[in-house]
Protein backbone atom coordinates (compact mmCIF):
# COMPACT_ATOMS: atom_id res chain seq x y z
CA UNK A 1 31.34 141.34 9.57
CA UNK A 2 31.22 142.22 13.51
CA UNK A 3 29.74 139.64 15.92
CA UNK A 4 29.08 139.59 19.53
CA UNK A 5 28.30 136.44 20.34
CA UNK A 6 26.64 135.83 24.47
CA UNK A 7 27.02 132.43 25.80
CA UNK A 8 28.11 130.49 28.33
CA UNK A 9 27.96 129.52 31.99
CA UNK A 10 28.44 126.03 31.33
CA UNK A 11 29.87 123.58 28.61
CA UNK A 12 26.30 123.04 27.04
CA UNK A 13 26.06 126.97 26.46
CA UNK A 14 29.54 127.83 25.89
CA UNK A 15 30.57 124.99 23.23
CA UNK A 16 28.08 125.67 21.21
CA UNK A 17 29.08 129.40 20.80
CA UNK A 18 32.26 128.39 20.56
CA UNK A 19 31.73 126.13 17.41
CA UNK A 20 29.78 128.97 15.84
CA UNK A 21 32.61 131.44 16.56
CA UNK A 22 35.17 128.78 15.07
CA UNK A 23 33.18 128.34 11.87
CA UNK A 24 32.25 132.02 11.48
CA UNK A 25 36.16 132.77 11.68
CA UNK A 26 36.52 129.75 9.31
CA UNK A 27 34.50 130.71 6.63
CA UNK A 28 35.79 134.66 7.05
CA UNK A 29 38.96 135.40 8.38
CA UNK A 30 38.55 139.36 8.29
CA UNK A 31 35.42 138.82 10.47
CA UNK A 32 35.57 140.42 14.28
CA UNK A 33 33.95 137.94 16.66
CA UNK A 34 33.64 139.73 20.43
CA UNK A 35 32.19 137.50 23.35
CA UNK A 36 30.21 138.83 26.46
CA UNK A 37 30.12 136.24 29.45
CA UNK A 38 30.47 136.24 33.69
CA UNK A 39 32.95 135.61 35.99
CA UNK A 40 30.88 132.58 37.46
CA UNK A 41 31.51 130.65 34.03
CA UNK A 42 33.53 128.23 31.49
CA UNK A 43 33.98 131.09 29.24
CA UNK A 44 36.42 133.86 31.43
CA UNK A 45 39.37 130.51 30.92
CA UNK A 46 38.35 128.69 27.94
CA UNK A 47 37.11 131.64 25.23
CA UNK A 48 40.31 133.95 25.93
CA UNK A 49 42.44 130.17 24.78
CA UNK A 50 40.29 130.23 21.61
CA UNK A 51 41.48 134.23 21.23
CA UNK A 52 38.43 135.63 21.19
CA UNK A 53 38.25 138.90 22.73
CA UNK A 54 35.86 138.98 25.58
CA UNK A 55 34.30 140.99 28.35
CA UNK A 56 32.93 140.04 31.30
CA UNK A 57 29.29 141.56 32.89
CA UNK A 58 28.15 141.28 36.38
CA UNK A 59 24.82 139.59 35.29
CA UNK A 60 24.02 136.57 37.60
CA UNK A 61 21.14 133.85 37.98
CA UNK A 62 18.03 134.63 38.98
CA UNK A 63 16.57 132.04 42.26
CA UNK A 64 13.45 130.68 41.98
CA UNK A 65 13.39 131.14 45.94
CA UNK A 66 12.96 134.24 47.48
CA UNK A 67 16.34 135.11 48.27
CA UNK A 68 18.82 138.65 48.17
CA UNK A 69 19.36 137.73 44.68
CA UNK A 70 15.89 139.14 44.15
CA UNK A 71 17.33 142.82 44.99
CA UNK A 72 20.76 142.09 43.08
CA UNK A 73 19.77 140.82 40.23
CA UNK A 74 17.39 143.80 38.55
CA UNK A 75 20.36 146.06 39.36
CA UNK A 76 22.88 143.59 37.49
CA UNK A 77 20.64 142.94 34.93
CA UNK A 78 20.56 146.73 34.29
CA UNK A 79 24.62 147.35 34.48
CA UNK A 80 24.79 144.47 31.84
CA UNK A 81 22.57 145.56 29.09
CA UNK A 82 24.20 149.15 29.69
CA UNK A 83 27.33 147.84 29.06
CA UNK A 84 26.45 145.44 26.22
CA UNK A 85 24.79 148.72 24.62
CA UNK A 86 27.97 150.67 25.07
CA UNK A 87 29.86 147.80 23.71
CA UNK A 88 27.45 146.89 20.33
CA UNK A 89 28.12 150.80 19.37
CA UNK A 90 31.77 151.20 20.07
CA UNK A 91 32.03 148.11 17.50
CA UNK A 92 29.49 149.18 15.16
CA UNK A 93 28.31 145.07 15.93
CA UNK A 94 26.21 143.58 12.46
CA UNK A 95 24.74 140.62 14.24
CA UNK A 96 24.11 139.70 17.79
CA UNK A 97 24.52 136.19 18.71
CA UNK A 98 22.52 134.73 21.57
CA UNK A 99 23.45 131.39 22.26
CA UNK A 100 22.30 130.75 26.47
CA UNK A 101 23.14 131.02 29.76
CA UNK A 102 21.86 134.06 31.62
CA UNK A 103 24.56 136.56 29.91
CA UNK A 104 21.89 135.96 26.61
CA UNK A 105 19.14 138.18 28.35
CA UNK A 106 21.45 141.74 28.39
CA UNK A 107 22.15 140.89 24.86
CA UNK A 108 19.01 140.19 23.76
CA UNK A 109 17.58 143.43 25.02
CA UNK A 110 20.66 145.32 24.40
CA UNK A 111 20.56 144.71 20.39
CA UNK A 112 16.73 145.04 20.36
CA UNK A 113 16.92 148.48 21.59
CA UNK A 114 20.14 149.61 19.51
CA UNK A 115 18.17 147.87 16.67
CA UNK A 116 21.10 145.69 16.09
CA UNK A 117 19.59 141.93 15.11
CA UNK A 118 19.04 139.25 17.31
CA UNK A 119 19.84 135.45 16.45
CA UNK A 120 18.61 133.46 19.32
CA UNK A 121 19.92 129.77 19.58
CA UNK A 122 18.08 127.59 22.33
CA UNK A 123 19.38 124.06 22.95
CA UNK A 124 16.71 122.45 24.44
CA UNK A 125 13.05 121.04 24.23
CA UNK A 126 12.12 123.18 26.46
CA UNK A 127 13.06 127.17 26.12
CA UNK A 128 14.42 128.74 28.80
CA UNK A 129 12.62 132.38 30.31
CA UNK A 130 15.22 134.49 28.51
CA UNK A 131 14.79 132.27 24.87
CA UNK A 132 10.49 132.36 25.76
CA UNK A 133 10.69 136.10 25.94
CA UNK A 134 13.97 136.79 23.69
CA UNK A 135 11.63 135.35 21.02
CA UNK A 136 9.77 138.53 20.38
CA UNK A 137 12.81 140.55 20.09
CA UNK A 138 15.03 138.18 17.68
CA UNK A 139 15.49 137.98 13.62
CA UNK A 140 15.63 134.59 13.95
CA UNK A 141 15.33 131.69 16.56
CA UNK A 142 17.69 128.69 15.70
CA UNK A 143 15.82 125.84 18.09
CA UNK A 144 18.17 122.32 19.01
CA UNK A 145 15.49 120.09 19.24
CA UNK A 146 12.23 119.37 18.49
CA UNK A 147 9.25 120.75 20.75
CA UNK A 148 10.57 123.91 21.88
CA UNK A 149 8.78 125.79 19.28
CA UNK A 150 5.57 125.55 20.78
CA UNK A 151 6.61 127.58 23.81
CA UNK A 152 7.97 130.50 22.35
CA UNK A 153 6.32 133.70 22.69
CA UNK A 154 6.63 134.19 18.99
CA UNK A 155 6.41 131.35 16.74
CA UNK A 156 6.98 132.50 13.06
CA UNK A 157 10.70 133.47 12.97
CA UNK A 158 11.97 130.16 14.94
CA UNK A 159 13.23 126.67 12.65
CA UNK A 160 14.11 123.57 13.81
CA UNK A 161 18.39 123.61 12.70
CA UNK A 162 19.67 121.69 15.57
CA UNK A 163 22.40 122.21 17.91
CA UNK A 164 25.86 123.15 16.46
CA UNK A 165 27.81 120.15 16.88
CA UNK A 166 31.65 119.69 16.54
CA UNK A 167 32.73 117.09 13.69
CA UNK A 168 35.71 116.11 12.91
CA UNK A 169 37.10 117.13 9.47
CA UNK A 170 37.08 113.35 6.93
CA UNK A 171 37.23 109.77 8.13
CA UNK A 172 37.71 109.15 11.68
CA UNK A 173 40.72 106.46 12.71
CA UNK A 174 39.11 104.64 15.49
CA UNK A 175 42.09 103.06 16.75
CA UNK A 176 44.15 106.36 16.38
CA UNK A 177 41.56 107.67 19.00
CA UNK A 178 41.26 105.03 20.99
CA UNK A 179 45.26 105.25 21.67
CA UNK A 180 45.32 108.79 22.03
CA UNK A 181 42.87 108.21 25.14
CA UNK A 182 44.86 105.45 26.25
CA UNK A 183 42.39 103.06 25.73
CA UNK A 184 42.96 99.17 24.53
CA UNK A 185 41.86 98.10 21.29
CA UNK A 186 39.21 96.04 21.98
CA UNK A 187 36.07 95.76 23.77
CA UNK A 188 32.69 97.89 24.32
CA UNK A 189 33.84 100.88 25.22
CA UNK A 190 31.18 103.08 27.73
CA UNK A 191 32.05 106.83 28.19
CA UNK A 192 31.19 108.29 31.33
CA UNK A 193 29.69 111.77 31.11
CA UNK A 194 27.74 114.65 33.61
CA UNK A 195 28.95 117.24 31.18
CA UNK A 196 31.62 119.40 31.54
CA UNK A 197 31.22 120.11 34.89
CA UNK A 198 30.74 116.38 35.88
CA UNK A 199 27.24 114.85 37.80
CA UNK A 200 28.11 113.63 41.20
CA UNK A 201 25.20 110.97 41.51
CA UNK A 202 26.45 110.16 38.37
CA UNK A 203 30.11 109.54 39.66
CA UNK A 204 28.82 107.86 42.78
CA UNK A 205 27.44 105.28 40.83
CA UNK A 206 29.80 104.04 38.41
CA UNK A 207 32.60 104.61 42.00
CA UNK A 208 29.98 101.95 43.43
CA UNK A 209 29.62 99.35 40.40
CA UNK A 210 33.99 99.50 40.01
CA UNK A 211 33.71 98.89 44.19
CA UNK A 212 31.24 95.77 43.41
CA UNK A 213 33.66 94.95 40.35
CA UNK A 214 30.31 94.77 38.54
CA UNK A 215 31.71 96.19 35.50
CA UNK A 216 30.82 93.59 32.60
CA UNK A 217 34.33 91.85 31.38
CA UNK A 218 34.35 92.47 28.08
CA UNK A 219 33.67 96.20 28.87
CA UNK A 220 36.01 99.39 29.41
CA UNK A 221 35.02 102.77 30.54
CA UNK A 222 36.09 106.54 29.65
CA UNK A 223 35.16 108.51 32.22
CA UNK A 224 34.93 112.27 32.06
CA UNK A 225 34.43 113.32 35.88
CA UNK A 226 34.09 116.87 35.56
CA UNK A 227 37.56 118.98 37.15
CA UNK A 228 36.54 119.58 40.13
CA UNK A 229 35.75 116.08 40.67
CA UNK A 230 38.53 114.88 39.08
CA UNK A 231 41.39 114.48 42.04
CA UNK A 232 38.86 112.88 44.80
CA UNK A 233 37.73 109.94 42.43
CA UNK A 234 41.16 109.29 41.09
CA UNK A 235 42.74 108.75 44.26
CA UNK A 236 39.86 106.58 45.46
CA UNK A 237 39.62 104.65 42.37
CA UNK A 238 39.25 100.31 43.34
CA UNK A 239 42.63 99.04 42.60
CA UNK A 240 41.32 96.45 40.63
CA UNK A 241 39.66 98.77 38.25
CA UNK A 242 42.05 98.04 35.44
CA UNK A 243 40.11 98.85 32.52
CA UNK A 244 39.28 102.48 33.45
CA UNK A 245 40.90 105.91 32.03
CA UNK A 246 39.20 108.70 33.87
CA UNK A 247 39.95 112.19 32.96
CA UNK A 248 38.66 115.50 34.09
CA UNK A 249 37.73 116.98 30.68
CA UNK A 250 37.59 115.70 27.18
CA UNK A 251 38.85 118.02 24.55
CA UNK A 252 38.45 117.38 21.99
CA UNK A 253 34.71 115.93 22.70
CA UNK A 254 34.25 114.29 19.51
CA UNK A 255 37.40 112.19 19.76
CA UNK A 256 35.29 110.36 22.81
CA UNK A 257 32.05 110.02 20.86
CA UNK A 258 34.03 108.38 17.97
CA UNK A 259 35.06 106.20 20.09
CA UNK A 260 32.23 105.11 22.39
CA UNK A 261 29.96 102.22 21.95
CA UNK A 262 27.71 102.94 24.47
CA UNK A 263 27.05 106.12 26.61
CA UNK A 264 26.04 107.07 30.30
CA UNK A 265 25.27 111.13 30.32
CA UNK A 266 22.85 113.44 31.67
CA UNK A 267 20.67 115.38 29.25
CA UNK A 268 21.71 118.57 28.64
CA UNK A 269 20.80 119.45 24.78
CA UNK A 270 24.33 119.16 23.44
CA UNK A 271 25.03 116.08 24.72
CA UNK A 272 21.98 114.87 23.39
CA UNK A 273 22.43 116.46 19.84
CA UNK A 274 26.29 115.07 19.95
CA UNK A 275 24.71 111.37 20.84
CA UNK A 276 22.57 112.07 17.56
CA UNK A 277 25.04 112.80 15.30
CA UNK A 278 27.39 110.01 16.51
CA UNK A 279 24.56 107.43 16.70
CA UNK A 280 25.30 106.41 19.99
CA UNK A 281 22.70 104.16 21.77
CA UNK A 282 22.51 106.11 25.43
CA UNK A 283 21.93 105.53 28.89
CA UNK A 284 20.28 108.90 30.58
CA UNK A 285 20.33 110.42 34.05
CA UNK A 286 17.98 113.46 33.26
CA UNK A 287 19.41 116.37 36.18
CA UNK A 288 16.64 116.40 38.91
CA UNK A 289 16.95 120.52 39.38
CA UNK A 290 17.40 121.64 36.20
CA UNK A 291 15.37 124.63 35.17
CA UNK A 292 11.74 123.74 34.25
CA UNK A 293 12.60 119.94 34.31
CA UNK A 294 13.89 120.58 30.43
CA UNK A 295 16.51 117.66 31.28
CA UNK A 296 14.09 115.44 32.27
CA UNK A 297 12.35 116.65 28.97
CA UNK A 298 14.70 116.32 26.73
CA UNK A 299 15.17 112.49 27.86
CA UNK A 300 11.56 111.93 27.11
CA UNK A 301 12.20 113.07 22.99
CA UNK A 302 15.05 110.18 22.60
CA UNK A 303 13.35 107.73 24.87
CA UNK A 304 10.38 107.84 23.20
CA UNK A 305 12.39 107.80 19.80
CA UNK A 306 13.84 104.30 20.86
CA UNK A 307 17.08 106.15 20.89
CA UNK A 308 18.10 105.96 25.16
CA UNK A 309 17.11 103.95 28.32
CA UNK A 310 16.22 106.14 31.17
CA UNK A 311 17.22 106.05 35.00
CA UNK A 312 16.25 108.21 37.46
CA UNK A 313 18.81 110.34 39.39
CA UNK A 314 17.17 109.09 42.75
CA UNK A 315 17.22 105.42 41.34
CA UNK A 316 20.84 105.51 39.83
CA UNK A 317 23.56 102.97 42.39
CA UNK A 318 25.83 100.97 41.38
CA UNK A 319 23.82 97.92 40.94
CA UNK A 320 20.95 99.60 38.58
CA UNK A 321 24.01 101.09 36.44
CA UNK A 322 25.81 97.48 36.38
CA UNK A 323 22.60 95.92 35.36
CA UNK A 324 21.42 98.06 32.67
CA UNK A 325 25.17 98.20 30.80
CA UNK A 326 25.30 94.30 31.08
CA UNK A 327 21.78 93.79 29.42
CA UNK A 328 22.68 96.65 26.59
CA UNK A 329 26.50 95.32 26.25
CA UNK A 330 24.96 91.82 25.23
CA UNK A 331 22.29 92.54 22.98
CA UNK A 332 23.68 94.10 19.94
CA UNK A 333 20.42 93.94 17.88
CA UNK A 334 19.39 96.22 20.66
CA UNK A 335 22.29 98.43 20.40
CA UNK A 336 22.39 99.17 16.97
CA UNK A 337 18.84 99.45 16.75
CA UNK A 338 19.25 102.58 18.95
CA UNK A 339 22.13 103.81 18.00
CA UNK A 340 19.88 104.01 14.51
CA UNK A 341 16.80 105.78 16.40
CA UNK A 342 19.54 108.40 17.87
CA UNK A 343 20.50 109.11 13.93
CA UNK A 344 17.28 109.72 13.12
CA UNK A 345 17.26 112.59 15.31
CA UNK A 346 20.50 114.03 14.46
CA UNK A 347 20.88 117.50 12.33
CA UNK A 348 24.26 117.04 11.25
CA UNK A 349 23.98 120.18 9.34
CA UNK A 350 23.34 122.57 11.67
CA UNK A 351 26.27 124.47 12.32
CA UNK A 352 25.84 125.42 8.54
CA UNK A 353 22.43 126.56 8.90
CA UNK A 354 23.33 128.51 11.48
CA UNK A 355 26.09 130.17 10.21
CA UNK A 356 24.01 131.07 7.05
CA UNK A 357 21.15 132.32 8.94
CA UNK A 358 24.17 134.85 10.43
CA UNK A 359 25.66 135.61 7.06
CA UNK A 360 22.40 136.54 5.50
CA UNK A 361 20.88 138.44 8.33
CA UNK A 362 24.90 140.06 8.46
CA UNK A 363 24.50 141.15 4.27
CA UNK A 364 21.07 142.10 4.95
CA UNK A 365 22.36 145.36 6.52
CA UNK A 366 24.88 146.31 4.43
């Protein structure tokens, strides 16, 4: 089996191609899994560590403003699917995997016209352009979470399976974890989260509540500040923040979410299907810019589920943050009543239903 997997950009893209190209490997060693990504993204370090082969395209974002972008991107956009065409016929690829980020449009188009099949996976409630439109051309459509079937272009080949989440393999040892992260032993532990690339407002306002020394006493944080944030907030961080471990990237992830009794993140669809899975009662920051609002979206589906609190970006400080962990951190009715409402949302299982969808689309053309 040949696979040429597009995803990436960021972490919410990226890991989830990642797990599928981990379990596809897994489950068949002799299989040949290529990636196609940009230069501007996760993938050109992290997917070359996981030795997968991969090959960069010149494919970039398209503004929403009038901008030169408008000129560059058509002739990009062209290059790419050229090249991905080229590439899915020097491999002789079975299955095209579409898994987000802009890199999915070229390879979306690309395998519908070599008539190589499309399986489209879109994170979020709501689709992106290139998942709306990529929808007419794919086998199948693997949706994250609920509500983004209603605004494909084509309905009839898409199914709810979740997003592909990373579990750890048997029985996790909580304490193990929480020593490997250098946390103590006890206490509510909140992890910190914008994602892989970090949230600044986000940052800004847990820098202000450890200022205030707001943080409540029986509480410690993990705090994942993104890498490029990483060195300014550790060498401004309150001396008298001594129950703090702040890191710049979680790998792992899981080994956080075990851990974690509460959680401050934005919404990106990953995040939000990890939170599921690990029934983790959340405190959102929905991104104000993200495409279509589909953060701000996504926030509404767990909020509404009983599952998250939500705070506005341009209402997050120091003070709302402080206030909101101290009333969740001393109700635990409350928090394991949502931590039970995130559950209920949670498709462990889809990484496996993904995977088959690929296997059996795969056999299908032999």
């Amino acid at each position: 089996m040949r696979v040429l997997i597009a995803g990436g950009g960021t972490g919410g893209h990226l890991i989830p191609a990642l797990n599928i190209a981990r379990e596809l490997s897994s489950r068949h060693p002799d299989a040949e899994i290529y990636f196609i990504g940009t230069e501007r993204g996760l993938e050109k370090e992290i997917v070359p560590e996981e030795g997968f082969p991969l090959v960069l395209l010149p494919v970039e974002p398209l503004s929403r403003k009038p901008s030169s972008s408008w000129i560059r991107f058509p002739i990009a956009l062209l290059k790419s699917i050229t090249r991905t065409i080229s590439l899915l016929r020097r491999m002789d690829i079975d299955v095209v995997v579409a898994a987000g980020g802009y890199v999915a449009g070229p390879a979306v188009f690309a395998g519908w016209l070599t008539r190589k099949p499309v399986v489209l996976c879109e994170q979020n409630s709501y689709p992106g352009l290139t998942s709306r439109i990529g929808s007419l051309f794919a086998r199948a459509v693997c949706l994250g979470l609920p509500g983004a079937k209603k605004h494909l272009w084509r309905k009839s080949r898409a199914v709810l399976t979740g997003n592909p989440v990373n579990l750890p393999r048997g029985d996790v040892d909580k304490a193990w974890v929480r020593e490997k992260l250098g946390l103590k032993p006890r206490g509510v532990v909140v992890l910190i989260t914008g994602g892989s690339q970090g949230a600044a407002s986000i940052n800004r306002a847990v820098m202000q509540m450890l200022e205030r020394a707001d943080l409540p006493e029986n509480a410690q944080l993990l705090w994942q500040t993104g890498a490029d944030k990483f060195d300014d907030i550790a060498s401004k961080l309150p001396s008298s923040a001594k129950r703090v471990k702040v890191l710049p990237f979680i790998r792992p992830m899981w080994e956080a979410y075990a851990t974690a009794d509460i959680i401050v993140a934005r919404c990106g669809a990953l995040t939000l299907s990890e939170i599921a899975v690990f029934g983790l009662p959340a405190i959102l920051v929905p991104y104000p810019y993200a495409a279509a609002d589909h953060q701000r979206l996504n926030a509404i589906v767990f909020a509404e589920a009983g599952a998250a609190m939500v705070i506005q970006d341009d209402e997050l400080t120091g003070k709302t943050l402080a206030l909101t962990l101290a009333d969740l951190i001393a109700d635990d009715n409350r928090r394991t009543q949502m931590g039970k409402s995130a559950e209920s949302l949670a498709k462990p299982n889809a990484l496996d239903e993904i995977i088959v969808t690929i296997e059996d689309i795969a056999s299908s053309r032999k």
